[in-house]
C-alpha atoms as a PDB file:
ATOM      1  CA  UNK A   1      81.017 -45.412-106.329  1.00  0.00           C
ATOM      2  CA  UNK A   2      80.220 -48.586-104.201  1.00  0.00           C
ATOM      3  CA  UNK A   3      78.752 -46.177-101.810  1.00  0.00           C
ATOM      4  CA  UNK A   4      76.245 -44.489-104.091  1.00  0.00           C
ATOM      5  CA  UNK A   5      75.264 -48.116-105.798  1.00  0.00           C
ATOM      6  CA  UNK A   6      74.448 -48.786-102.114  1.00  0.00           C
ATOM      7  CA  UNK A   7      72.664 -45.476-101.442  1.00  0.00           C
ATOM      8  CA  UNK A   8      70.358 -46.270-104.506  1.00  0.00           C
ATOM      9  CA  UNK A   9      69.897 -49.907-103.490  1.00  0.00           C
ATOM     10  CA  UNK A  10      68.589 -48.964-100.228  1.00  0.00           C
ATOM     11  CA  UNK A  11      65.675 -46.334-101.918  1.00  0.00           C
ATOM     12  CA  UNK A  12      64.110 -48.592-104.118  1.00  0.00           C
ATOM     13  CA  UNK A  13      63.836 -51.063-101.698  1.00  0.00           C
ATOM     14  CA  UNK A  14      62.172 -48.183 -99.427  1.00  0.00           C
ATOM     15  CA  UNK A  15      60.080 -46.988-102.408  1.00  0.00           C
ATOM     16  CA  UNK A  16      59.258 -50.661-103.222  1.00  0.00           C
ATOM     17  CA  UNK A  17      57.847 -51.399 -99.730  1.00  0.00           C
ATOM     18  CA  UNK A  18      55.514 -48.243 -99.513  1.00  0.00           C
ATOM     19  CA  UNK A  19      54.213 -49.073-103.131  1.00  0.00           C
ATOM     20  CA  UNK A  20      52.966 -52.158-101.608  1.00  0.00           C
ATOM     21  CA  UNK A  21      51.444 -51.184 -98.711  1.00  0.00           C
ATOM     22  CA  UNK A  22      51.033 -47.923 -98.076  1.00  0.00           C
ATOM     23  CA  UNK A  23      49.834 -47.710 -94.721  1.00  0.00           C
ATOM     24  CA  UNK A  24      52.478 -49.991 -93.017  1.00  0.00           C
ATOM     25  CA  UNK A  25      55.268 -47.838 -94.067  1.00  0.00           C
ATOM     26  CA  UNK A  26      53.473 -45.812 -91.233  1.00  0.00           C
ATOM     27  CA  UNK A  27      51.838 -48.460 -88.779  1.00  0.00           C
ATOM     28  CA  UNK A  28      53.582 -48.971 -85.349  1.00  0.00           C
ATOM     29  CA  UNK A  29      55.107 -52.447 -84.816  1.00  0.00           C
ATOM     30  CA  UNK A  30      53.316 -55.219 -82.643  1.00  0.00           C
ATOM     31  CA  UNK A  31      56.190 -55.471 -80.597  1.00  0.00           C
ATOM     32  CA  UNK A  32      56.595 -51.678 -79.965  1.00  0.00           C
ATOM     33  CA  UNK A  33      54.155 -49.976 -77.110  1.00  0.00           C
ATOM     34  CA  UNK A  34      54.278 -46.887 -76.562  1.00  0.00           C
ATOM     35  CA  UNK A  35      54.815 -45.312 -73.325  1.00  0.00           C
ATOM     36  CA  UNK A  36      51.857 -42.403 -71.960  1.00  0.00           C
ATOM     37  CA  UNK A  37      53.728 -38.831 -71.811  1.00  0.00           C
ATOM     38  CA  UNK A  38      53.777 -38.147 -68.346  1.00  0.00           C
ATOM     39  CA  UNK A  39      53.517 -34.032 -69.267  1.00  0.00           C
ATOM     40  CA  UNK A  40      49.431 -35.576 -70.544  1.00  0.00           C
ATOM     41  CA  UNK A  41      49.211 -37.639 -67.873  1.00  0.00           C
ATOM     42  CA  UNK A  42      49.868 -34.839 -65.437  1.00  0.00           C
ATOM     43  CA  UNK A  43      47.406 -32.084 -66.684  1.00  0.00           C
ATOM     44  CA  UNK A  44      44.681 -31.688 -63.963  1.00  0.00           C
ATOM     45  CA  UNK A  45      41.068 -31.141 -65.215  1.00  0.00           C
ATOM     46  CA  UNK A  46      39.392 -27.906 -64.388  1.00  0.00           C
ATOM     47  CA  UNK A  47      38.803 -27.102 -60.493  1.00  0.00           C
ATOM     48  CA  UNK A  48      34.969 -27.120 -59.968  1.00  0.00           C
ATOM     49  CA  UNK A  49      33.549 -25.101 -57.198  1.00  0.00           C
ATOM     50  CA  UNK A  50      33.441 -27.487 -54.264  1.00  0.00           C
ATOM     51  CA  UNK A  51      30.047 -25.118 -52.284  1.00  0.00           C
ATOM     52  CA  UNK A  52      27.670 -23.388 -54.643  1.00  0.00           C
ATOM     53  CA  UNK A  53      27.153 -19.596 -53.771  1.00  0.00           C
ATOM     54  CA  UNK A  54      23.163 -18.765 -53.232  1.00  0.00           C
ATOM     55  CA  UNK A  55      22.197 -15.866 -55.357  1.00  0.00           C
ATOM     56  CA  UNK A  56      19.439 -13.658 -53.961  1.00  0.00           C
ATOM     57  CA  UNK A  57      16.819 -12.015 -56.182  1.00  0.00           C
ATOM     58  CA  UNK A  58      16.052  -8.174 -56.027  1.00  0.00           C
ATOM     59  CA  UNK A  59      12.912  -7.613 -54.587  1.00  0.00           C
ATOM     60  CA  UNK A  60      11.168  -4.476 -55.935  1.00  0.00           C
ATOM     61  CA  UNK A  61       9.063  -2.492 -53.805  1.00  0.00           C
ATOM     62  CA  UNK A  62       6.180  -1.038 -55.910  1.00  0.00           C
ATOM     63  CA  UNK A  63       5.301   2.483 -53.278  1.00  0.00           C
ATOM     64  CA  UNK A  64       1.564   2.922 -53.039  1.00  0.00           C
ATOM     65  CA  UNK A  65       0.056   5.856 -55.897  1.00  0.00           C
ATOM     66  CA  UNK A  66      -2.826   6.906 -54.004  1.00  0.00           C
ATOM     67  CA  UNK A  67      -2.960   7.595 -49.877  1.00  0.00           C
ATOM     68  CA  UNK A  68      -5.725   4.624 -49.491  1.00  0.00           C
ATOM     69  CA  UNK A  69      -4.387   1.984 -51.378  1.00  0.00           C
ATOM     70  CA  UNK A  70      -6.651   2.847 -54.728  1.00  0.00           C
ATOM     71  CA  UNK A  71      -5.100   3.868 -58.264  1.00  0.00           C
ATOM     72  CA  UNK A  72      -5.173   7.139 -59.289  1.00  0.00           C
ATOM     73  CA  UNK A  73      -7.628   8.318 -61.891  1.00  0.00           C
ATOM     74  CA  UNK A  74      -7.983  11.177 -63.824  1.00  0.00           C
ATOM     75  CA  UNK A  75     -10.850  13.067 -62.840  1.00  0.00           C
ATOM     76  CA  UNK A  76     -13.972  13.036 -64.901  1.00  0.00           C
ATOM     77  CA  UNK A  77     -14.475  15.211 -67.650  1.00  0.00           C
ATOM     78  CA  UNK A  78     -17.767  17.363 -67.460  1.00  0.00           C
ATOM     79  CA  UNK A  79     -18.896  16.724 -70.858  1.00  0.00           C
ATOM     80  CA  UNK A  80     -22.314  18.574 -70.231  1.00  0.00           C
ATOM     81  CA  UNK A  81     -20.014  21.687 -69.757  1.00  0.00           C
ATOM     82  CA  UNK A  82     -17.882  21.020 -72.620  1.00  0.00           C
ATOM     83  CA  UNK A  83     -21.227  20.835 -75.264  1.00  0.00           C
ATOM     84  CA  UNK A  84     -22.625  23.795 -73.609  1.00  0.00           C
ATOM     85  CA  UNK A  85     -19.418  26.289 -74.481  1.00  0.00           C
ATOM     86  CA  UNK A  86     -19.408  24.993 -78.234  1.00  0.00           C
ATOM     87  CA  UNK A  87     -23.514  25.567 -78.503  1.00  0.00           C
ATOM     88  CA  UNK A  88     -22.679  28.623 -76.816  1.00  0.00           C
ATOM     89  CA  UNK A  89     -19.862  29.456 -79.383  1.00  0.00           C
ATOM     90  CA  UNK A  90     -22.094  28.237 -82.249  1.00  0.00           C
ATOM     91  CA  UNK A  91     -25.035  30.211 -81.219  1.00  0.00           C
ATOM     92  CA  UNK A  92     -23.111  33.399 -80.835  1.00  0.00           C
ATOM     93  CA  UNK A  93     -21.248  33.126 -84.152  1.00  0.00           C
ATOM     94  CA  UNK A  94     -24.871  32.309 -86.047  1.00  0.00           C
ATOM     95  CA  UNK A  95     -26.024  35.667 -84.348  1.00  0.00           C
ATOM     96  CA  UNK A  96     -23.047  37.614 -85.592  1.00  0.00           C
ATOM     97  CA  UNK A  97     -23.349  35.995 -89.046  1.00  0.00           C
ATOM     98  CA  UNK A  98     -26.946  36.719 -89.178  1.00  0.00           C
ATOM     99  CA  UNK A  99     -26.322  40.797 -87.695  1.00  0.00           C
ATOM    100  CA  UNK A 100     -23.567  41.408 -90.262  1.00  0.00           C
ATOM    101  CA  UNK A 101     -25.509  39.650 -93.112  1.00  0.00           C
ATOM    102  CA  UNK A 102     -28.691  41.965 -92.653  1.00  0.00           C
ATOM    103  CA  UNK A 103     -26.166  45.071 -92.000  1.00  0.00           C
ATOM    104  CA  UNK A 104     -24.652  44.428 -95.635  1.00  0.00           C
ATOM    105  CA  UNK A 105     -28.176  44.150 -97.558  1.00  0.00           C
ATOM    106  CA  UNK A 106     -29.618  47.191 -95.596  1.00  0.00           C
ATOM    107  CA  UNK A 107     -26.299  49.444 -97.259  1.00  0.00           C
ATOM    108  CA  UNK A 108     -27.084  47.687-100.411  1.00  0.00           C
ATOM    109  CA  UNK A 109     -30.501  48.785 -99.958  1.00  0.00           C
ATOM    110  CA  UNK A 110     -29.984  51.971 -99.040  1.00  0.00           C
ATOM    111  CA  UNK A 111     -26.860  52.789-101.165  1.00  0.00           C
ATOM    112  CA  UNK A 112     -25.522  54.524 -98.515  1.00  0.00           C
ATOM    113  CA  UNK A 113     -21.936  54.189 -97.189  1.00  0.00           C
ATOM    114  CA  UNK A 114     -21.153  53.404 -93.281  1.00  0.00           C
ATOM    115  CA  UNK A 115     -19.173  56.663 -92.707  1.00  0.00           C
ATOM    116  CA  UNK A 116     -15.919  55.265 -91.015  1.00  0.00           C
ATOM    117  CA  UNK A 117     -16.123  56.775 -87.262  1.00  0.00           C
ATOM    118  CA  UNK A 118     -19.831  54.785 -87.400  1.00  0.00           C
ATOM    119  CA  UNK A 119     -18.446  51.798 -88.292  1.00  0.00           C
ATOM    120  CA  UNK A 120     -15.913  52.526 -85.536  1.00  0.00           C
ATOM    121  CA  UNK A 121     -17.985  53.169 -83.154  1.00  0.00           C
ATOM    122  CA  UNK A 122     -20.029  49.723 -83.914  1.00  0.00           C
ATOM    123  CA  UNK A 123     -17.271  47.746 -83.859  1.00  0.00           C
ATOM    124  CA  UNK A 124     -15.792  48.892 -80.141  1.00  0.00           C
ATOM    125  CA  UNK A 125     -19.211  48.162 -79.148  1.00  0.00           C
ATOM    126  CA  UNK A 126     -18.630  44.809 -80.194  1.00  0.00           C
ATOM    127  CA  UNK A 127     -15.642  44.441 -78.584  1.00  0.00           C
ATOM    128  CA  UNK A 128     -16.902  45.627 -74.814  1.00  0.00           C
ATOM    129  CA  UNK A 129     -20.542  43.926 -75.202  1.00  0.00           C
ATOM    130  CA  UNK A 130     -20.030  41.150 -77.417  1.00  0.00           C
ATOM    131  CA  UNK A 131     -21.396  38.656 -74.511  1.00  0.00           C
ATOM    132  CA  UNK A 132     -25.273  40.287 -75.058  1.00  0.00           C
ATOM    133  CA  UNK A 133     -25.456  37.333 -78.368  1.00  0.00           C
ATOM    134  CA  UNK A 134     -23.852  34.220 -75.708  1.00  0.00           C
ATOM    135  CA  UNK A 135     -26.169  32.331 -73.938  1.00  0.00           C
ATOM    136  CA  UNK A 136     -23.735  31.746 -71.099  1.00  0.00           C
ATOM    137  CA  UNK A 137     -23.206  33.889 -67.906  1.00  0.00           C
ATOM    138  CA  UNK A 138     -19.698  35.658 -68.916  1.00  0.00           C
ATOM    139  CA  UNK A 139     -19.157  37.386 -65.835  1.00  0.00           C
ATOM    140  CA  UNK A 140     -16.747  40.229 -65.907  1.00  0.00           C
ATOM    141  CA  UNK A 141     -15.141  41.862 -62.583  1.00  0.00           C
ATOM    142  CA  UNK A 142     -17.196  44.787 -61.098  1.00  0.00           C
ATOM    143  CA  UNK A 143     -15.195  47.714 -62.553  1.00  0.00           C
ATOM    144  CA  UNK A 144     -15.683  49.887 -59.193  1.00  0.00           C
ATOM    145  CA  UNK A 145     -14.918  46.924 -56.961  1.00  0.00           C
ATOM    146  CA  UNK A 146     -11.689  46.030 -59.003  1.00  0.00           C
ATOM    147  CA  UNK A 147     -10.634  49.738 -58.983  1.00  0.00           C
ATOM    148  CA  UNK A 148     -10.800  49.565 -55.506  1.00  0.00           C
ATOM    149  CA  UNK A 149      -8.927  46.498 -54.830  1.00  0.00           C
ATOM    150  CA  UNK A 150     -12.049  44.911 -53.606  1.00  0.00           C
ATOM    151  CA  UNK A 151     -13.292  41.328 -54.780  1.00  0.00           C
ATOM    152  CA  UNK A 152     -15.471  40.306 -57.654  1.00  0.00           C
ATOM    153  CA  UNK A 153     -16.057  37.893 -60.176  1.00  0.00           C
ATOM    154  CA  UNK A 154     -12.242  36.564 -61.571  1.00  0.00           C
ATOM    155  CA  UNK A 155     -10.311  39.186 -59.641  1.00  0.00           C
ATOM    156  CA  UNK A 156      -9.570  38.825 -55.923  1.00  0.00           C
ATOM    157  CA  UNK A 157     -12.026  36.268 -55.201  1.00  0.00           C
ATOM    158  CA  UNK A 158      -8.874  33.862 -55.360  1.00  0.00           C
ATOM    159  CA  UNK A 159      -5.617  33.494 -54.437  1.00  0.00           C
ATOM    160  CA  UNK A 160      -3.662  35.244 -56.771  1.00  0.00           C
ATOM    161  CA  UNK A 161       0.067  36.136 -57.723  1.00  0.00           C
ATOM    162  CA  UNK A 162       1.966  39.231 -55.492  1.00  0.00           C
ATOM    163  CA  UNK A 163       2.771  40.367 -59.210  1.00  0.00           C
ATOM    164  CA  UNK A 164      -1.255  41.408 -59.812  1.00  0.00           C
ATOM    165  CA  UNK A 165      -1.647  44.524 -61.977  1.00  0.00           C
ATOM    166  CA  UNK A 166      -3.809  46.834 -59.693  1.00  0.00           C
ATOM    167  CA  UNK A 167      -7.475  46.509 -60.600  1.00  0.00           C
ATOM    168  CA  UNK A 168      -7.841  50.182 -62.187  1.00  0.00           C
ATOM    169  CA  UNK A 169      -5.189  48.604 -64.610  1.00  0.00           C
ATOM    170  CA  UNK A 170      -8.345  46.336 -66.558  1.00  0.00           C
ATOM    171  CA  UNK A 171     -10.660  48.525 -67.562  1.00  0.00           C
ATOM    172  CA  UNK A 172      -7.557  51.393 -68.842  1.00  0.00           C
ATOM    173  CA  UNK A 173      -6.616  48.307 -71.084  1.00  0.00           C
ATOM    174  CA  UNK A 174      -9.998  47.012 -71.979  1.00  0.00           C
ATOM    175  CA  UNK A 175     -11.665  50.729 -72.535  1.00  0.00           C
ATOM    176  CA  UNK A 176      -9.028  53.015 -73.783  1.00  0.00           C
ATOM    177  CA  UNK A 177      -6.245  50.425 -75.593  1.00  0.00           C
ATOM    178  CA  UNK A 178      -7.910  46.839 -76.588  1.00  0.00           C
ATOM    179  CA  UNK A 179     -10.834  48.101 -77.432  1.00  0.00           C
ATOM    180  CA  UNK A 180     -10.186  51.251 -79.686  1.00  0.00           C
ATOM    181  CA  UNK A 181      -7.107  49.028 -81.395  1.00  0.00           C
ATOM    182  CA  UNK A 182     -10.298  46.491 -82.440  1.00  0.00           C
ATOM    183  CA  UNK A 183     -12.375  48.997 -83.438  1.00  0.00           C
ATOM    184  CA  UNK A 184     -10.001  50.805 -85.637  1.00  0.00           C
ATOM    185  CA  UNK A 185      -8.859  47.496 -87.307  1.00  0.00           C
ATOM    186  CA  UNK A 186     -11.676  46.109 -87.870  1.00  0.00           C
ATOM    187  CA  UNK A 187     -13.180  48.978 -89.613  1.00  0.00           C
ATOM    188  CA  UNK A 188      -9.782  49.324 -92.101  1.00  0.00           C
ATOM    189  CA  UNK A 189     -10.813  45.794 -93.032  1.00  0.00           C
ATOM    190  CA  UNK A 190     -14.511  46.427 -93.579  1.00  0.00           C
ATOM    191  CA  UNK A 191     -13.073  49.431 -95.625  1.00  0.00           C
ATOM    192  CA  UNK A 192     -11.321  47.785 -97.647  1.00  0.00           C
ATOM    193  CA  UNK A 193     -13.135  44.241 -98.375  1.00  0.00           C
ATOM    194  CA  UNK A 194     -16.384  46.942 -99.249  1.00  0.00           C
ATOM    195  CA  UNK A 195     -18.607  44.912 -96.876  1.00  0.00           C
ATOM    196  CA  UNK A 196     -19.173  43.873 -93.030  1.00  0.00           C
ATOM    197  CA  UNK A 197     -19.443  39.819 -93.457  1.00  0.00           C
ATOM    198  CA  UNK A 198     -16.335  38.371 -94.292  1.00  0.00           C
ATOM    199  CA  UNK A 199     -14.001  35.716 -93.052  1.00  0.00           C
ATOM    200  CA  UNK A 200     -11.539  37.748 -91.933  1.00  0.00           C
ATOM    201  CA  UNK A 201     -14.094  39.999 -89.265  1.00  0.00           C
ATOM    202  CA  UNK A 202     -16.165  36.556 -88.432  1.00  0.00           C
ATOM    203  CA  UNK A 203     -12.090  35.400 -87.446  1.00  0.00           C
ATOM    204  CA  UNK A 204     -12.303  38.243 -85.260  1.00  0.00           C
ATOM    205  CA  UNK A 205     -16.076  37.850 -84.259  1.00  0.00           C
ATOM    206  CA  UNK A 206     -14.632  34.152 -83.136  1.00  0.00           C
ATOM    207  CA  UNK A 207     -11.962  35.692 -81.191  1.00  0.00           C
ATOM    208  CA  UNK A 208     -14.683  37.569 -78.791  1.00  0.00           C
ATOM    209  CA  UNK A 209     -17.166  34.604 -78.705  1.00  0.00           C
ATOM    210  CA  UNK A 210     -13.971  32.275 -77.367  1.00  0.00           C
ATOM    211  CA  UNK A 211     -12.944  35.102 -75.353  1.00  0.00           C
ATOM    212  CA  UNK A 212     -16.540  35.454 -73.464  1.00  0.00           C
ATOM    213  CA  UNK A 213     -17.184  31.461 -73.006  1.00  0.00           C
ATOM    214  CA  UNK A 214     -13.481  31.680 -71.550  1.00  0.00           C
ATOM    215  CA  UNK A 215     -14.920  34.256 -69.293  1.00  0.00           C
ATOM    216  CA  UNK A 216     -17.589  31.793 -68.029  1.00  0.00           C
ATOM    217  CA  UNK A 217     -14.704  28.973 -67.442  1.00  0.00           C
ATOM    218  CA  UNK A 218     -12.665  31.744 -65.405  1.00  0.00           C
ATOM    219  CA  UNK A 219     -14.823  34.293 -63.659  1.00  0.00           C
ATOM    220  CA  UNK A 220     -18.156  32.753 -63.102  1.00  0.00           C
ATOM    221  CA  UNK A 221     -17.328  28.576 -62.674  1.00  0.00           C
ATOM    222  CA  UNK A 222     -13.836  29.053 -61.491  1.00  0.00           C
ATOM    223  CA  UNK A 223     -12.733  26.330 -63.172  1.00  0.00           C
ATOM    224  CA  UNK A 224      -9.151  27.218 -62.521  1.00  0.00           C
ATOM    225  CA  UNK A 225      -7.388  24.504 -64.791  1.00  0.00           C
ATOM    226  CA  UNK A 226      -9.916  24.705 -67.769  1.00  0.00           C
ATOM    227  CA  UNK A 227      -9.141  28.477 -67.851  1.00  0.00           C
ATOM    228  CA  UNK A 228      -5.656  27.733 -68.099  1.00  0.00           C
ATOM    229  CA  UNK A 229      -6.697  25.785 -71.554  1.00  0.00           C
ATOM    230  CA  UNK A 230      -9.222  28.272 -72.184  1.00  0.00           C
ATOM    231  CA  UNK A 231      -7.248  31.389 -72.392  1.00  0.00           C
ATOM    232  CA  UNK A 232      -4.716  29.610 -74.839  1.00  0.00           C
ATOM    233  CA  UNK A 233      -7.397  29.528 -76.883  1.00  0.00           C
ATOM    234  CA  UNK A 234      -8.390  32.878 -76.760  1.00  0.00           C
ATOM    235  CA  UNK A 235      -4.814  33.637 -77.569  1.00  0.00           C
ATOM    236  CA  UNK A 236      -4.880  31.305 -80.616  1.00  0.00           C
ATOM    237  CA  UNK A 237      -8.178  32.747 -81.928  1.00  0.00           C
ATOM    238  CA  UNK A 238      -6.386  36.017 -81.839  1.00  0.00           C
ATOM    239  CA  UNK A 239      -3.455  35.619 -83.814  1.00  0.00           C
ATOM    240  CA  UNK A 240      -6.136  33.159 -86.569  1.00  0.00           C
ATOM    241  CA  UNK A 241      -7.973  36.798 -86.678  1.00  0.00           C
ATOM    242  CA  UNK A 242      -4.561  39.233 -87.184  1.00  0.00           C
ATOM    243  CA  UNK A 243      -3.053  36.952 -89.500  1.00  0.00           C
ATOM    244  CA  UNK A 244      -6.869  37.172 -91.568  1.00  0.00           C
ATOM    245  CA  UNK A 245      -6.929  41.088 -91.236  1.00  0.00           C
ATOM    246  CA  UNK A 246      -2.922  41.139 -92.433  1.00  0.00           C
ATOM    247  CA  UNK A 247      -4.220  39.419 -95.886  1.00  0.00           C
ATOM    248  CA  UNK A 248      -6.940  42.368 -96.170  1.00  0.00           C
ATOM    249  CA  UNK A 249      -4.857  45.346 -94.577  1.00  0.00           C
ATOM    250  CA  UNK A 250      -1.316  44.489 -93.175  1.00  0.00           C
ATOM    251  CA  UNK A 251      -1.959  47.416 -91.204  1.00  0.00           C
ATOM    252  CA  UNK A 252      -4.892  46.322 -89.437  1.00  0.00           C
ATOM    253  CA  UNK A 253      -3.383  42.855 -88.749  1.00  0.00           C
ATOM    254  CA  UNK A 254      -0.809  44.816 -86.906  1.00  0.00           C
ATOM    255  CA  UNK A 255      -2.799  46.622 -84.797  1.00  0.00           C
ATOM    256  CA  UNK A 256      -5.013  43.926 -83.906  1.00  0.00           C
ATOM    257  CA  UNK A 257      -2.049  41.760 -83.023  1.00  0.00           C
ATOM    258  CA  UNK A 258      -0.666  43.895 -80.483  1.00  0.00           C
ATOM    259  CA  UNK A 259      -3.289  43.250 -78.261  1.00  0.00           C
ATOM    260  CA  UNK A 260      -1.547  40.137 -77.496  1.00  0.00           C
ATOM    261  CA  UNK A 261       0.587  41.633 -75.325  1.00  0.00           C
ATOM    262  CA  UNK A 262      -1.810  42.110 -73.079  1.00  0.00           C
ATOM    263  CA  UNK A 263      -3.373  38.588 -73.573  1.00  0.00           C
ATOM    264  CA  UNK A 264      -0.084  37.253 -72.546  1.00  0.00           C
ATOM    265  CA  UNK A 265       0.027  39.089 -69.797  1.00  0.00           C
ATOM    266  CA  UNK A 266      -3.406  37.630 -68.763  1.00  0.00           C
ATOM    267  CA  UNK A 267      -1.859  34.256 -69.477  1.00  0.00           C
ATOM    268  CA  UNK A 268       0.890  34.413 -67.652  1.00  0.00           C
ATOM    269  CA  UNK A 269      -1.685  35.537 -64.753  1.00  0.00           C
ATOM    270  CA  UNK A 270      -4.105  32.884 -65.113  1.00  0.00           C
ATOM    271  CA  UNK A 271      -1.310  29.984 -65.112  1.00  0.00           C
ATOM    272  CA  UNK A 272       0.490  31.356 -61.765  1.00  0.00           C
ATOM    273  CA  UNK A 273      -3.613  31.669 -60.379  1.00  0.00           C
ATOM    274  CA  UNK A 274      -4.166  27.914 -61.293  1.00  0.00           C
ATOM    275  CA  UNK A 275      -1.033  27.003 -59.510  1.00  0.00           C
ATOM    276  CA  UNK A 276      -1.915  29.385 -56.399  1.00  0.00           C
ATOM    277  CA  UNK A 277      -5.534  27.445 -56.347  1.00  0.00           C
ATOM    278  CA  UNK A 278      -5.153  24.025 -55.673  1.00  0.00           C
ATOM    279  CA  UNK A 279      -8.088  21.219 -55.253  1.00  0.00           C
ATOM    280  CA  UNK A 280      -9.239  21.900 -51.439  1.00  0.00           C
ATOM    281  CA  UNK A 281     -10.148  18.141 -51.793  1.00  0.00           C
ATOM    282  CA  UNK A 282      -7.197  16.599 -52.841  1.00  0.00           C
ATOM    283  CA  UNK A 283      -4.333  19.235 -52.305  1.00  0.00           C
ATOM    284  CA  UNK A 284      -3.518  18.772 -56.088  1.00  0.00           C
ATOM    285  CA  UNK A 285      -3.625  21.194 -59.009  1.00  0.00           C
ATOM    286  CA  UNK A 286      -7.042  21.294 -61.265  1.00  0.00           C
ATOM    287  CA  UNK A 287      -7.239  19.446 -64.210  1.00  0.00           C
ATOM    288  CA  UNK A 288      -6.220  21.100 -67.414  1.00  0.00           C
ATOM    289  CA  UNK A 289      -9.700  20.551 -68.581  1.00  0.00           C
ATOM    290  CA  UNK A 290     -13.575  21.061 -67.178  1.00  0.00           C
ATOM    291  CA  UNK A 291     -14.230  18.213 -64.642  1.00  0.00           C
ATOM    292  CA  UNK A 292     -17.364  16.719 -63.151  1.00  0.00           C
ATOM    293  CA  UNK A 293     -19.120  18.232 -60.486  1.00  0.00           C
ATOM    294  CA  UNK A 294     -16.594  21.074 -60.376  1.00  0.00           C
ATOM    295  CA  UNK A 295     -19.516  23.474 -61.415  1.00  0.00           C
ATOM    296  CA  UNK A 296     -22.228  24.030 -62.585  1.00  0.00           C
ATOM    297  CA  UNK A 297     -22.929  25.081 -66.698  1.00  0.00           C
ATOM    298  CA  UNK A 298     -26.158  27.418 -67.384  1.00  0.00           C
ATOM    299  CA  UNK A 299     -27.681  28.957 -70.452  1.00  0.00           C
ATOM    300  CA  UNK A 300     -28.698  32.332 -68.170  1.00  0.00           C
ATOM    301  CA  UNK A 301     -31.250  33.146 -71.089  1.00  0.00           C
ATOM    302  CA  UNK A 302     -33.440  30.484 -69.648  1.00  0.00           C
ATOM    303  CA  UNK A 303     -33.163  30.875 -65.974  1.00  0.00           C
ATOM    304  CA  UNK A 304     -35.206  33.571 -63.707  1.00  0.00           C
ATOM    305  CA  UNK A 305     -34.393  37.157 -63.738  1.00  0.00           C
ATOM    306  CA  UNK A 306     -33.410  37.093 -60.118  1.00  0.00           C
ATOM    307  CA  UNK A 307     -30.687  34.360 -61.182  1.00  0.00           C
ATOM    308  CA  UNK A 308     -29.845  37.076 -63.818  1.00  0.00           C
ATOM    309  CA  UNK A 309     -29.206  39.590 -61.995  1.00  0.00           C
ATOM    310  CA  UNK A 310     -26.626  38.023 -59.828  1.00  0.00           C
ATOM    311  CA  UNK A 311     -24.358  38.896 -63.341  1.00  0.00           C
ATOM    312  CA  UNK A 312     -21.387  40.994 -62.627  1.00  0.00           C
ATOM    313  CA  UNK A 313     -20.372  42.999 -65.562  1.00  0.00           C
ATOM    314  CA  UNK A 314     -17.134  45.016 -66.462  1.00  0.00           C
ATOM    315  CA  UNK A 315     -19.402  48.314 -67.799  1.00  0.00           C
END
């Protein structure tokens, strides 16, 4: 008992002395100093590097893009060439509107019906001579010449691939397939639209007007690179003229379309020519378009009929 009476004593003296002041209950006597920990005094600060180590930069060597020290520019585009195809185009196309137009009011006038081998038979005229309405010299390769594996105009006047059809191969396409398949299409469209002008034979009358400016480009400038571009779009002007005879006659758009075989074929030969035919000048492949001073553009209906007759046709 005289134990816990002591016990208790002792606690509210304790609890009496930190009601009074708080903070000395915790506060280190005057007469007590307290001794440094060795184990703080002993940590070591961070080693620094006593030499610094020099960093050298990475110097870039920019190599030279042209052999004399100049930067390389595309070649100029021969803009004078580039308006002369579309008048050439446009001029063509008016003629063919205007030709159809005044075929249509003379049946009305008449009230007679084209027979269909007539209509036929204009049509693969069309196809062969359609370049009589362009402006431009569209230069086709001298059908004797080609047969006999000589040069002309667009056919061994260049280097060209070891995978060449022979030359009697052209005209057996142009004369007895492309042009018969053209004829006969066209005509089941004229059939059944009841009339000559319409959009889907002017797609078709676009398709030969590309294809004869694109014979210009290829055969008479030798504008290797720009022919490259050029028969793409004789391709594309082809498949805009099936897919217009499909809507009339699916059976006419199929026949017309499957003269792009052949027209992929040509493609195919054009590309490998361009890459057989580089610049002389600069060792590099033509430009993908017409360039500056690479030829010369001419409407042949206004030049001399000595300059004329320097035209190489097909027929």
């Amino acid at each position: 008992t005289g134990t816990m009476i002591r016990c208790l004593y002792a606690i509210i003296i304790c609890a009496a002395a930190i009601l009074a002041r708080p903070s000395a209950a915790f506060q280190v006597p005057p007469n007590c100093k307290l001794q440094p920990s060795t184990r703080i005094s002993n940590v070591q600060p961070p080693l620094l590097p006593t030499h610094t180590v020099p960093i050298q930069a990475t110097r870039i060597k920019l190599l030279p893009i042209a052999s004399d020290g100049e930067a390389t520019q595309s070649p100029p585009v021969d803009y004078d060439a580039l308006l002369k195809y579309h008048t050439a185009v446009a001029v063509q196309m008016s003629l063919f509107a205007l030709g159809l137009t005044a075929l249509d009011s003379l049946v009305a006038a008449t009230g007679m019906a084209v027979p269909f081998p007539v209509a036929t038979a204009f049509f693969y005229g069309l196809s062969l001579k359609s370049r009589v309405l362009n402006p431009l010299n569209n230069a086709r390769p001298n059908a004797p010449k080609s047969v006999d594996g000589d040069s002309s105009p667009g056919f061994r006047d260049r280097v060209m691939p070891s995978w060449t059809p022979p030359g009697i191969i052209f005209p057996i396409m142009w004369i007895l397939i492309i042009g018969p398949l053209r004829a006969y299409s066209s005509t089941l469209v004229v059939s059944e639209v009841g009339h000559f002008f319409s959009i889907p034979t002017m797609a078709f009358l676009l398709h030969l007007s590309v294809g004869d400016v694109w014979n210009t480009i290829n055969n008479a400038e030798k504008r290797y690179g720009a022919s490259v571009t050029g028969v793409l779009s004789v391709v594309a002007s082809l498949l805009n003229a099936a897919y217009q005879y499909y809507t009339v006659e699916p059976l006419a758009g199929k026949l017309l379309g499957l003269t792009v075989i052949w027209l992929s074929v040509a493609t195919s030969l054009i590309t490998a020519t361009w890459q057989l035919n580089p610049d002389p000048a600069t060792g590099e492949r033509n430009a993908l378009y017409p360039v500056k001073g690479e030829s010369d553009t001419e409407f042949i209906w206004f030049q001399n009929a000595d300059t004329q007759s320097n035209k190489n046709d097909l027929l």
